[in-house]
Protein backbone atom coordinates (compact mmCIF):
# COMPACT_ATOMS: atom_id res chain seq x y z
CA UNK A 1 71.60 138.78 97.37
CA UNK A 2 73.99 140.31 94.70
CA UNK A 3 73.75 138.27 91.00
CA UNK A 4 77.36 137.49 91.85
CA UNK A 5 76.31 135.69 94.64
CA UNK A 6 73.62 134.03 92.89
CA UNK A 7 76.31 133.01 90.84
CA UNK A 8 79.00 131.89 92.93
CA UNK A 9 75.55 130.01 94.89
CA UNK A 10 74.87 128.16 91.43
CA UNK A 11 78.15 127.30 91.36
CA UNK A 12 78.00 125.58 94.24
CA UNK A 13 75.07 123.58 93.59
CA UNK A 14 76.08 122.49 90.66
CA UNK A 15 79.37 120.88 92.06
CA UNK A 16 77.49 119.34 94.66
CA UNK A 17 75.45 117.97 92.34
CA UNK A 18 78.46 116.69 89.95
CA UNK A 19 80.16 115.49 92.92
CA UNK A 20 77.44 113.60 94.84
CA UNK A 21 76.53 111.63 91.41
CA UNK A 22 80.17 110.44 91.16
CA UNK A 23 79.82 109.20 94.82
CA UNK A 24 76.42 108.06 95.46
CA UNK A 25 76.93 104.33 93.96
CA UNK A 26 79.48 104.31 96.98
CA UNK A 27 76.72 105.35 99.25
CA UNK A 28 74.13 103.11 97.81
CA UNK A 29 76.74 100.12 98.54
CA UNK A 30 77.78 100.57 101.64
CA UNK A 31 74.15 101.02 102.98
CA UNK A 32 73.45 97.36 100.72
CA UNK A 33 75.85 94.84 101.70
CA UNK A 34 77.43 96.90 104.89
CA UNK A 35 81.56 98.40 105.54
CA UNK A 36 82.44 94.59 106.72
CA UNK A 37 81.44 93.19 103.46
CA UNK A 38 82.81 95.91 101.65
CA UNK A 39 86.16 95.52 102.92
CA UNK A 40 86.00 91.85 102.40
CA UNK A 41 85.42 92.39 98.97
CA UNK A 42 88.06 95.05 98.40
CA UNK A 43 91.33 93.63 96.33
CA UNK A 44 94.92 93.56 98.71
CA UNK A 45 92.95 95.46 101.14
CA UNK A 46 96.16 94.78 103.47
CA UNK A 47 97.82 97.71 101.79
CA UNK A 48 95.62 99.80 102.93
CA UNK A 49 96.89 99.56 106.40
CA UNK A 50 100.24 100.39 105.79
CA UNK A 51 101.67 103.73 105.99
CA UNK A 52 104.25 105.58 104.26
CA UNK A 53 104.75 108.06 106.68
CA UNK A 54 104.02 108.96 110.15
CA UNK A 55 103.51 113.24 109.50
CA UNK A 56 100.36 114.88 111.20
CA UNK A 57 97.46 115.98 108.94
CA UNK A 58 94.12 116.88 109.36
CA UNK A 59 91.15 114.45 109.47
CA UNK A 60 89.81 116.47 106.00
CA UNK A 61 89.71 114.00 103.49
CA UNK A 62 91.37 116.01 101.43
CA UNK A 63 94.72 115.60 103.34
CA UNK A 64 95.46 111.94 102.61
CA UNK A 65 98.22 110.00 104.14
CA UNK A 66 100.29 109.69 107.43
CA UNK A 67 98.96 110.32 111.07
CA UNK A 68 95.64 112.54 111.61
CA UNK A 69 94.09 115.05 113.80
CA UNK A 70 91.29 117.93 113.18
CA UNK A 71 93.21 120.61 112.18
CA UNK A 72 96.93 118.78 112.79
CA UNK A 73 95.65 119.42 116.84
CA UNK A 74 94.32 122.79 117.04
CA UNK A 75 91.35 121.98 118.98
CA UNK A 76 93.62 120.18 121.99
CA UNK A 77 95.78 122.76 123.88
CA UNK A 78 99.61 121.82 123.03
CA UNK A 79 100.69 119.83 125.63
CA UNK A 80 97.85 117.54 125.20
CA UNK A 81 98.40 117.46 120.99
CA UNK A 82 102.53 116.71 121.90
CA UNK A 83 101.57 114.00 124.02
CA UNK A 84 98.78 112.01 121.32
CA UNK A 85 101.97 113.30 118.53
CA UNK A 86 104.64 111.44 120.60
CA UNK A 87 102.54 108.37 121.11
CA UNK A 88 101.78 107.92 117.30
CA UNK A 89 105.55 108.27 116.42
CA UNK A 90 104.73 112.02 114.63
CA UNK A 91 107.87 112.90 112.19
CA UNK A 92 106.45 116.31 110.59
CA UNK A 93 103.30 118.35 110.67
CA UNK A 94 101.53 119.82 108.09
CA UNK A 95 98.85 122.58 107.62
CA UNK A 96 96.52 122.64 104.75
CA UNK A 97 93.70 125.24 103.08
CA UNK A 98 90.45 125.40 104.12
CA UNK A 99 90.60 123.49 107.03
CA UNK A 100 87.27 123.48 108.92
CA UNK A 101 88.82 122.56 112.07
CA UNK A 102 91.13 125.34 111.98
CA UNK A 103 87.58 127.96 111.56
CA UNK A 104 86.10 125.87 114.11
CA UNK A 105 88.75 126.99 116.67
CA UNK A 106 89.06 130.72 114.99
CA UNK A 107 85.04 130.82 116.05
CA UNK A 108 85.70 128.96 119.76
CA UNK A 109 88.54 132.03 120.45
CA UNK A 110 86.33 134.89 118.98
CA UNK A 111 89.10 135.53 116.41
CA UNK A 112 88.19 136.45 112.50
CA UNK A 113 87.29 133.33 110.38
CA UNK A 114 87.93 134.51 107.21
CA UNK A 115 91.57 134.59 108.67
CA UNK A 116 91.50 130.95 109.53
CA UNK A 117 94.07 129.29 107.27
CA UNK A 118 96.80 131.30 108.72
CA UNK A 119 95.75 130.34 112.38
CA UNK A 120 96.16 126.86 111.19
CA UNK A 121 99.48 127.59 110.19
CA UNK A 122 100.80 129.29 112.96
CA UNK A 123 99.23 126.25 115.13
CA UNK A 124 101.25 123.43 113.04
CA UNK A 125 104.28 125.52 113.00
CA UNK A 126 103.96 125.80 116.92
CA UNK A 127 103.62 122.44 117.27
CA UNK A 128 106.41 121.45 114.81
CA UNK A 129 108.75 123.04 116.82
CA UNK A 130 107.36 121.78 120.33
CA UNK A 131 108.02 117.98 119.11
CA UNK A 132 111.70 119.38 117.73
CA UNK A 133 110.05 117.87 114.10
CA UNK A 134 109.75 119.88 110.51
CA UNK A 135 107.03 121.36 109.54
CA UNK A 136 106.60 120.21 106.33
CA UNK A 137 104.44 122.90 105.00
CA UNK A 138 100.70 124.09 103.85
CA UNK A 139 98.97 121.94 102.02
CA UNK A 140 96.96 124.21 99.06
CA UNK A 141 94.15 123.21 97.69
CA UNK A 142 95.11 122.28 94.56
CA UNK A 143 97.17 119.33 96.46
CA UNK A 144 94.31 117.92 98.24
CA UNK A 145 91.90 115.22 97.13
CA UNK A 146 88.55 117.55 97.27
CA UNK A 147 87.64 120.23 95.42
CA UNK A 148 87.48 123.62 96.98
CA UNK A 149 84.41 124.42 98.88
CA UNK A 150 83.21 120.98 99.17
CA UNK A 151 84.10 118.05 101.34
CA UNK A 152 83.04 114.80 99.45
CA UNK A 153 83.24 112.62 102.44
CA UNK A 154 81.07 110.15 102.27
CA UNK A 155 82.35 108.14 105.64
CA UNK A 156 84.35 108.45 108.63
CA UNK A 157 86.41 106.53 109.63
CA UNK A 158 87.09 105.34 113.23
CA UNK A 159 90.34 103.87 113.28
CA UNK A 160 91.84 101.63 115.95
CA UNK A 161 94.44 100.69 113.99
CA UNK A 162 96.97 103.98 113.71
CA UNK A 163 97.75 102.42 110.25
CA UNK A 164 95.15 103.37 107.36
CA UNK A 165 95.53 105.05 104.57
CA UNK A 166 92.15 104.81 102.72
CA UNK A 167 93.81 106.42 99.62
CA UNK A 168 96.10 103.72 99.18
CA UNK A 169 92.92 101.30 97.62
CA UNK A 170 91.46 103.21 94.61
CA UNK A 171 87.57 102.04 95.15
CA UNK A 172 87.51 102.50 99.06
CA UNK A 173 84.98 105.62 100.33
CA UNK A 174 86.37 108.68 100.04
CA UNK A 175 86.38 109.77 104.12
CA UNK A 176 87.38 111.24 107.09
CA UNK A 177 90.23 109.24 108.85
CA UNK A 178 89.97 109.54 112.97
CA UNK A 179 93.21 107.87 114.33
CA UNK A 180 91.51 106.78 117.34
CA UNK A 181 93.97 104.64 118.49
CA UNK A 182 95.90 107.92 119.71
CA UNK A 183 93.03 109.52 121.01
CA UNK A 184 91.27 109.00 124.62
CA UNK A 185 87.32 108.07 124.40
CA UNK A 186 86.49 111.68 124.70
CA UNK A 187 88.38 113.23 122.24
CA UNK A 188 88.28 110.26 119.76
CA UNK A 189 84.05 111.11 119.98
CA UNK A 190 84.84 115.35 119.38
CA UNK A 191 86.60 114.35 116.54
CA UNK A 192 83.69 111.87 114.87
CA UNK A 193 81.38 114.82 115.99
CA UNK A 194 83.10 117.43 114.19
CA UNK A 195 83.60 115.22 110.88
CA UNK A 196 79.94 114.23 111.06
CA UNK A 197 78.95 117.77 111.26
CA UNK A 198 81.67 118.86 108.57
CA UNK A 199 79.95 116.74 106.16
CA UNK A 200 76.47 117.36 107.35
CA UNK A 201 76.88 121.45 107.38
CA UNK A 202 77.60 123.78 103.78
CA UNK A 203 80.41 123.12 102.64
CA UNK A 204 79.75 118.92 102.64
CA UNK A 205 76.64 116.80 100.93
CA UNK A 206 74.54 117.89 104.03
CA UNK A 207 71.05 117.09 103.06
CA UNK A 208 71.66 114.51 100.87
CA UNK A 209 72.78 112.56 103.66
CA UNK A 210 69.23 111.12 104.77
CA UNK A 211 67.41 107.64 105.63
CA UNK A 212 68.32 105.79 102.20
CA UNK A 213 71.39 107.59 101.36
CA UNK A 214 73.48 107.52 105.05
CA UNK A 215 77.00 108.94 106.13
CA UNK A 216 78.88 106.14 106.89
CA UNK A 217 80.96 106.04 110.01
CA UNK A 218 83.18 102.65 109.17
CA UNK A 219 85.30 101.67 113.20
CA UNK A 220 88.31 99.41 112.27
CA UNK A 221 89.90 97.37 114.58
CA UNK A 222 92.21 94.18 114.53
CA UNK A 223 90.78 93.34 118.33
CA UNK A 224 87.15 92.61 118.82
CA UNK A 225 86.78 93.73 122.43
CA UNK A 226 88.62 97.22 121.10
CA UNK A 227 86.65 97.47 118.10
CA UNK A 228 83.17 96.79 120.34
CA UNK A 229 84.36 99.63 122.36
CA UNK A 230 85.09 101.84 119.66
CA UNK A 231 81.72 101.09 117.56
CA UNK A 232 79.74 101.77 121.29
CA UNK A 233 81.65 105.36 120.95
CA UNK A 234 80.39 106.12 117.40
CA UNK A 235 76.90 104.72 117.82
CA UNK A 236 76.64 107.44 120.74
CA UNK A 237 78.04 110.27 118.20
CA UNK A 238 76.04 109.29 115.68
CA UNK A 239 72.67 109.11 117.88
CA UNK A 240 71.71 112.50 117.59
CA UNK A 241 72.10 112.89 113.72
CA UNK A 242 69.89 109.60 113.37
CA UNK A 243 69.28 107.54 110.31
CA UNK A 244 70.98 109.72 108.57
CA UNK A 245 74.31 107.89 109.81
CA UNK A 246 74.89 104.29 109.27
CA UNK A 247 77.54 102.94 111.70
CA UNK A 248 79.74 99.75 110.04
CA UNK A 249 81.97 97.47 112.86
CA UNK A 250 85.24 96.21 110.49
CA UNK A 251 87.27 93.52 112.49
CA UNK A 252 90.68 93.06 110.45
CA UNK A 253 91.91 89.74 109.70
């Protein structure tokens, strides 16, 4: 290894370490009094589940706001992503820098990683124009809630809903947001998967994630036979990473 990658490695630890201390009360709380109570607790939590608009963005937590899906779609071939787009009332699609689903699919089609970005925006751009919407550009990452190089996520959330907006409530876990409401079983579960493993891998926390200080994956849901459902889905994602995920059940009021 070069010094200038022991560097740039440093670097890295160091804002991992910054990062995760700003975090880890959220962690500590979650795992303490559980997502249910935590919501409870949470000031005009209603707002939360409103949204003010209905454009496609990733799941990255970075990418607050609107309607979501790994990588605006890129892992779903496009008639499948128009169909989940047209259901959830899609008005605009965006792209957005280092999107993980977006080298995910650049690895899945043998094409060059580094080069993944601009696969991401030719895929949003496609899809724009298949749902006759704008694309409404590429989110850098100086616009995004995350650093660069590091997913804070802390949580995932599972949402049966179609309507939250986590960064609407300053105090609520920063997170993935899987709109599962638009998604089939199946994919809704790829999705969870890939956040899980997002976070878990080297550009999130990944091994401080462990017994005592758990990824959360929160399921929302205004319906309790839904939201039992949904929570059976995650519990089988989250099976195979073990305690090191904590899954919360949230029924809405």
């Amino acid at each position: 290894m070069s010094s200038n990658s022991s560097v740039v490695g440093q670097d890295h630890l160091f804002l991992v370490d910054k990062e995760w201390k700003e975090v880890l009360p959220t962690v500590l709380k979650l795992k303490k009094i559980g997502g249910r109570k935590y919501f409870n607790e949470t000031e005009n939590i209603s707002e939360a589940f409103s949204l003010s608009d209905t454009d496609l963005r990733c799941i990255d937590e970075g990418t607050a706001g609107g309607v979501h899906m790994a990588g605006s779609g890129i892992l779903l071939n496009i008639n499948r992503a128009e169909e989940i787009c047209k259901k959830a009332n899609v008005s605009g699609v965006y792209s957005h820098a280092e999107c993980g689903a977006a080298r995910i699919y650049a690895k899945r089609e043998n094409l060059d990683e580094e080069e993944s970005d601009e696969f991401g925006i030719e895929w949003a751009k496609t899809l724009a124009e298949k749902l006759k919407v704008p694309y409404k550009g590429h989110i850098e990452i100086e616009k995004m809630v995350r650093p660069s190089g590091l997913h804070t996520a802390v949580a995932a959330y599972y949402d049966g809903t179609g309507k939250f907006d986590n960064s609407k409530i300053a105090g609520l876990p920063k997170g993935f947001v899987i709109n599962r409401k638009y998604l089939d079983s199946d994919y809704g579960k790829t999705e969870l998967k890939t956040a899980i493993e997002i976070a878990f891998g080297s550009h999130g926390f990944s091994e401080k994630f462990n017994q005592e200080t758990p990824f959360s994956v929160i399921v929302l849901g205004s319906e309790k036979e839904t939201l039992d459902t949904e929570a059976a889905e995650a519990r089988e994602v989250a099976a195979s990473f073990g305690e090191r995920v904590l899954i919360h059940s949230v029924l809405l009021k």
